[in-house]
C-alpha atoms as a PDB file:
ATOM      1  CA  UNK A   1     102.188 145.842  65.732  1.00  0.00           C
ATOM      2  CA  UNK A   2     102.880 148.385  68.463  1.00  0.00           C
ATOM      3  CA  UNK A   3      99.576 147.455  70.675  1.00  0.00           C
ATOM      4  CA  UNK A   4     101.001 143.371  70.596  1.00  0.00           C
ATOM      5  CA  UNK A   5     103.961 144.613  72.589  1.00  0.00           C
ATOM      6  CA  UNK A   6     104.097 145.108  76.294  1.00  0.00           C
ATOM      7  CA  UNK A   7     106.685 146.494  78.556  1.00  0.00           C
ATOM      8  CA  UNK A   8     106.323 145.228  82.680  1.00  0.00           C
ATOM      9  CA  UNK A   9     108.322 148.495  83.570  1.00  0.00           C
ATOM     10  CA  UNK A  10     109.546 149.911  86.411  1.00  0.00           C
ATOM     11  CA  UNK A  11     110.069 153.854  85.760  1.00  0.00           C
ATOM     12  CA  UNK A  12     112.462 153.810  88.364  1.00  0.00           C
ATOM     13  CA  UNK A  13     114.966 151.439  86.741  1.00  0.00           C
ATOM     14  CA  UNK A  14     117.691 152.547  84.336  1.00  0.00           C
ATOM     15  CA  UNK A  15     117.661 149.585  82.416  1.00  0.00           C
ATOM     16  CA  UNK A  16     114.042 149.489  82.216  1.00  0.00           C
ATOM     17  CA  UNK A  17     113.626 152.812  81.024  1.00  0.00           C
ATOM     18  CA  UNK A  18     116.581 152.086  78.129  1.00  0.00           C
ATOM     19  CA  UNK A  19     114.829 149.126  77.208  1.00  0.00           C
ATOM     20  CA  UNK A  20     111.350 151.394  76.928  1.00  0.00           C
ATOM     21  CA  UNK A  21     113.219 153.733  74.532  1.00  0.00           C
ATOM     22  CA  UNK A  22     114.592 151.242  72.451  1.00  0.00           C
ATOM     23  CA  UNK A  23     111.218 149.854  71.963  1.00  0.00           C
ATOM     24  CA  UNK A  24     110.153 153.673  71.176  1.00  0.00           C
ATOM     25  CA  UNK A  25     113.125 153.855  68.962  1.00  0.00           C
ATOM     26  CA  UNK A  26     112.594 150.795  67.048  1.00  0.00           C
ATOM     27  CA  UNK A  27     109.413 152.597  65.908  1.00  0.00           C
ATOM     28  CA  UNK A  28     107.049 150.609  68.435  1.00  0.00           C
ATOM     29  CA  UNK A  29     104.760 152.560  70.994  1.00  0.00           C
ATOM     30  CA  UNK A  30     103.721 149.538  73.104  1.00  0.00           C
ATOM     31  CA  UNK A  31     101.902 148.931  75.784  1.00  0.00           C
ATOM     32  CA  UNK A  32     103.439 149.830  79.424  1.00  0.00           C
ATOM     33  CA  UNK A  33     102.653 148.126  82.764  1.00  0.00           C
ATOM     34  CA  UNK A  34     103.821 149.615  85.381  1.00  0.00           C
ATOM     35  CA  UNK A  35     103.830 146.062  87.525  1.00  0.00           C
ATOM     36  CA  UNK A  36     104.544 147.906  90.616  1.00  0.00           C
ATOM     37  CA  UNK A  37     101.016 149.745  90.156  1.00  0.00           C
ATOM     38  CA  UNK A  38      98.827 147.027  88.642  1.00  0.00           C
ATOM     39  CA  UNK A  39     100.888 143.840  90.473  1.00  0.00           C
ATOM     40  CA  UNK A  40     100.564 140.043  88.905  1.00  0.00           C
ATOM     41  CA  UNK A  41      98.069 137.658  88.569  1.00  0.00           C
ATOM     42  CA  UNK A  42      99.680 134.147  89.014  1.00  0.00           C
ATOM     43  CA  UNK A  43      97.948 132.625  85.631  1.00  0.00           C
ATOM     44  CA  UNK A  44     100.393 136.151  84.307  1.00  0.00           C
ATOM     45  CA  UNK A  45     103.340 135.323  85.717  1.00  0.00           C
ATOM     46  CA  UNK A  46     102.706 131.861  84.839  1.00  0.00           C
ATOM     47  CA  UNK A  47     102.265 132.887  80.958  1.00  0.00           C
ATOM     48  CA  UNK A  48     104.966 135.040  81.054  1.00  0.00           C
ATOM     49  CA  UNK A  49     107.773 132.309  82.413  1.00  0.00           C
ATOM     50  CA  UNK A  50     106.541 129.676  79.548  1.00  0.00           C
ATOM     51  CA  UNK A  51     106.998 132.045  76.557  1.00  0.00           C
ATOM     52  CA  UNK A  52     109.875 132.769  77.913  1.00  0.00           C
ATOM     53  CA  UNK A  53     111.250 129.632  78.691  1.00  0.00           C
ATOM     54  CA  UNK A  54     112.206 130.781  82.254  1.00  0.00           C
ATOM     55  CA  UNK A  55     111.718 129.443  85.846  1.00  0.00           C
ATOM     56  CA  UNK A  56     110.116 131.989  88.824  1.00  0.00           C
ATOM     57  CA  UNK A  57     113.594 131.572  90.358  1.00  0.00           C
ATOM     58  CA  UNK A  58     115.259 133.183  87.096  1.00  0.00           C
ATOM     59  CA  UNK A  59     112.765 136.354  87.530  1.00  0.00           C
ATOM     60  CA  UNK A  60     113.454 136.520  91.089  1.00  0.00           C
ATOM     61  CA  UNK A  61     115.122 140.052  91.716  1.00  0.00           C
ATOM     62  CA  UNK A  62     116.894 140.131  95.139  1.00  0.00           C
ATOM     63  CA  UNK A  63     118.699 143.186  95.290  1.00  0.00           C
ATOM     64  CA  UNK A  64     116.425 145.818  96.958  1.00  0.00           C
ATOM     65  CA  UNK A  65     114.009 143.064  97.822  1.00  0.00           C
ATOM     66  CA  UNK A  66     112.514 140.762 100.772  1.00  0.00           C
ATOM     67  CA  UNK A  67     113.791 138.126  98.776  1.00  0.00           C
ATOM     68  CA  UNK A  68     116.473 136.664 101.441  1.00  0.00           C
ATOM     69  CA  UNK A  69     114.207 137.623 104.449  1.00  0.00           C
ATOM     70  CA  UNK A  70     110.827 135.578 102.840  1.00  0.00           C
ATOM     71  CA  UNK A  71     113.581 132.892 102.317  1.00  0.00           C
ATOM     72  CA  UNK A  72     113.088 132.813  98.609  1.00  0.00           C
ATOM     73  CA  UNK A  73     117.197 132.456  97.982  1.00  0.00           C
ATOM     74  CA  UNK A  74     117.144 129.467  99.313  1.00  0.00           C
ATOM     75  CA  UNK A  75     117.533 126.145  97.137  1.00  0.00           C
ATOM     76  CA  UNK A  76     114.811 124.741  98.882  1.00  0.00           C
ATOM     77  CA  UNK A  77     112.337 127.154  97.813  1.00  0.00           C
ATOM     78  CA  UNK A  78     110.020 126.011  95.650  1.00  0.00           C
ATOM     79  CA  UNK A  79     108.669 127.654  92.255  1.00  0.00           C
ATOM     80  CA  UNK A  80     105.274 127.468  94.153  1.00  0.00           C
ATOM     81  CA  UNK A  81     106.706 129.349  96.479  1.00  0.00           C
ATOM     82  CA  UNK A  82     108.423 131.956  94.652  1.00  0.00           C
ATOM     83  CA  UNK A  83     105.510 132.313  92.671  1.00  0.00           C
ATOM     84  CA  UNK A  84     102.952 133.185  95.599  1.00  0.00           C
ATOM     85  CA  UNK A  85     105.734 135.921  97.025  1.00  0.00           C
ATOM     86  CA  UNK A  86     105.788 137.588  93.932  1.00  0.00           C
ATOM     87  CA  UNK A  87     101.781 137.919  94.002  1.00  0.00           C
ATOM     88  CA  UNK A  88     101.993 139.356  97.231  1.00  0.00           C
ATOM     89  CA  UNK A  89     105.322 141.528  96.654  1.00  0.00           C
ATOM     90  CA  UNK A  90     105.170 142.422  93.423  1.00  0.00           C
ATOM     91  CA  UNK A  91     108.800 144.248  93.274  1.00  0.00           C
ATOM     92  CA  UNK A  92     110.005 140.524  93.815  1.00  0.00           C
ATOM     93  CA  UNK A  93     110.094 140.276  89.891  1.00  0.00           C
ATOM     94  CA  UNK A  94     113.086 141.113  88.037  1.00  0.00           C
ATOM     95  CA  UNK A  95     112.691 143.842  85.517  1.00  0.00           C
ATOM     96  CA  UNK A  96     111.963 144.928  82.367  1.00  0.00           C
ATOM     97  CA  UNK A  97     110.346 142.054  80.961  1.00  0.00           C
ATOM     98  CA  UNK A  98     108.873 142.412  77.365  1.00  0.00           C
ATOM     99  CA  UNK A  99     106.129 140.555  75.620  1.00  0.00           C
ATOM    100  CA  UNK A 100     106.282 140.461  71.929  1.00  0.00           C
ATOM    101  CA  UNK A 101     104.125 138.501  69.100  1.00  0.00           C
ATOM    102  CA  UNK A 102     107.586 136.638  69.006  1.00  0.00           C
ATOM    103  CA  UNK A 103     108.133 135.655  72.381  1.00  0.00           C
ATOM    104  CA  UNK A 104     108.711 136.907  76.034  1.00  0.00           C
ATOM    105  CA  UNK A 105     111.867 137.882  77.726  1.00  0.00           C
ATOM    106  CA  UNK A 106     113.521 139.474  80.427  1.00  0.00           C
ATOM    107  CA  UNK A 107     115.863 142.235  79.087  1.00  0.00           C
ATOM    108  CA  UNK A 108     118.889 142.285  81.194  1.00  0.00           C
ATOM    109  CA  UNK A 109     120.705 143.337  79.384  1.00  0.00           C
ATOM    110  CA  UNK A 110     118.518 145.397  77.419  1.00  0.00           C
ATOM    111  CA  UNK A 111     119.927 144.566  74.077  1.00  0.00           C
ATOM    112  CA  UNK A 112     117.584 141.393  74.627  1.00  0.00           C
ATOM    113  CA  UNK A 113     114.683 142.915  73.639  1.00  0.00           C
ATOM    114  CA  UNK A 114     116.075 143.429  69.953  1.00  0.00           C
ATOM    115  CA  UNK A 115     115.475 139.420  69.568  1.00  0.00           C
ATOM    116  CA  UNK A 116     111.352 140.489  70.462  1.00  0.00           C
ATOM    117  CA  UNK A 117     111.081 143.345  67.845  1.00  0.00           C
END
């Protein structure tokens, strides 16, 4: 089962790198992304959000972004929107998120990704 899960990690986040160890943990060796590297495809991003049931907006990380100077924080920006930004800035999206046989999710906090495992 370990291949069927992926990790979109940042090494340089705490909770990212707890979430990767309680994957490890959990007896699971999966597959890490290091999104910051690779960056998205849209029709990726896209897949991720309906497994997981969330909107662009709910992936959006601001903090340590150009979120609020691309305008993304505003109500009127659209998913569209949000979407292309992340393409092109790729730290726009909110991290870890992990992709399991059971779903998709993005673990903050990282006890989420128990639910995936």
């Amino acid at each position: 089962m370990s291949a069927e899960i992926t990790i979109f990690h940042n090494p340089n986040c705490g909770t990212s790198r707890n979430t990767l160890a309680a994957i490890r943990d959990a007896g699971h060796e999966p597959k890490v992304v290091e999104y910051l590297k690779t960056g998205w495809r849209r029709e990726q991003l896209e897949e991720l959000l309906k497994r997981s049931g969330l909107t662009p907006r709910d992936i959006l990380r601001v903090r340590g972004t150009p979120a609020e100077e691309l305008g993304l924080t505003n109500v009127k920006a659209s998913d569209d929107a949000i979407l292309t930004a992340m393409i092109a800035h790729p730290i726009l999206v909110e991290r870890p998120i992990v992709e399991t046989p059971k779903g998709a999710a993005l673990c903050r906090p990282m006890e989420k990704v128990r639910a995936l495992l």
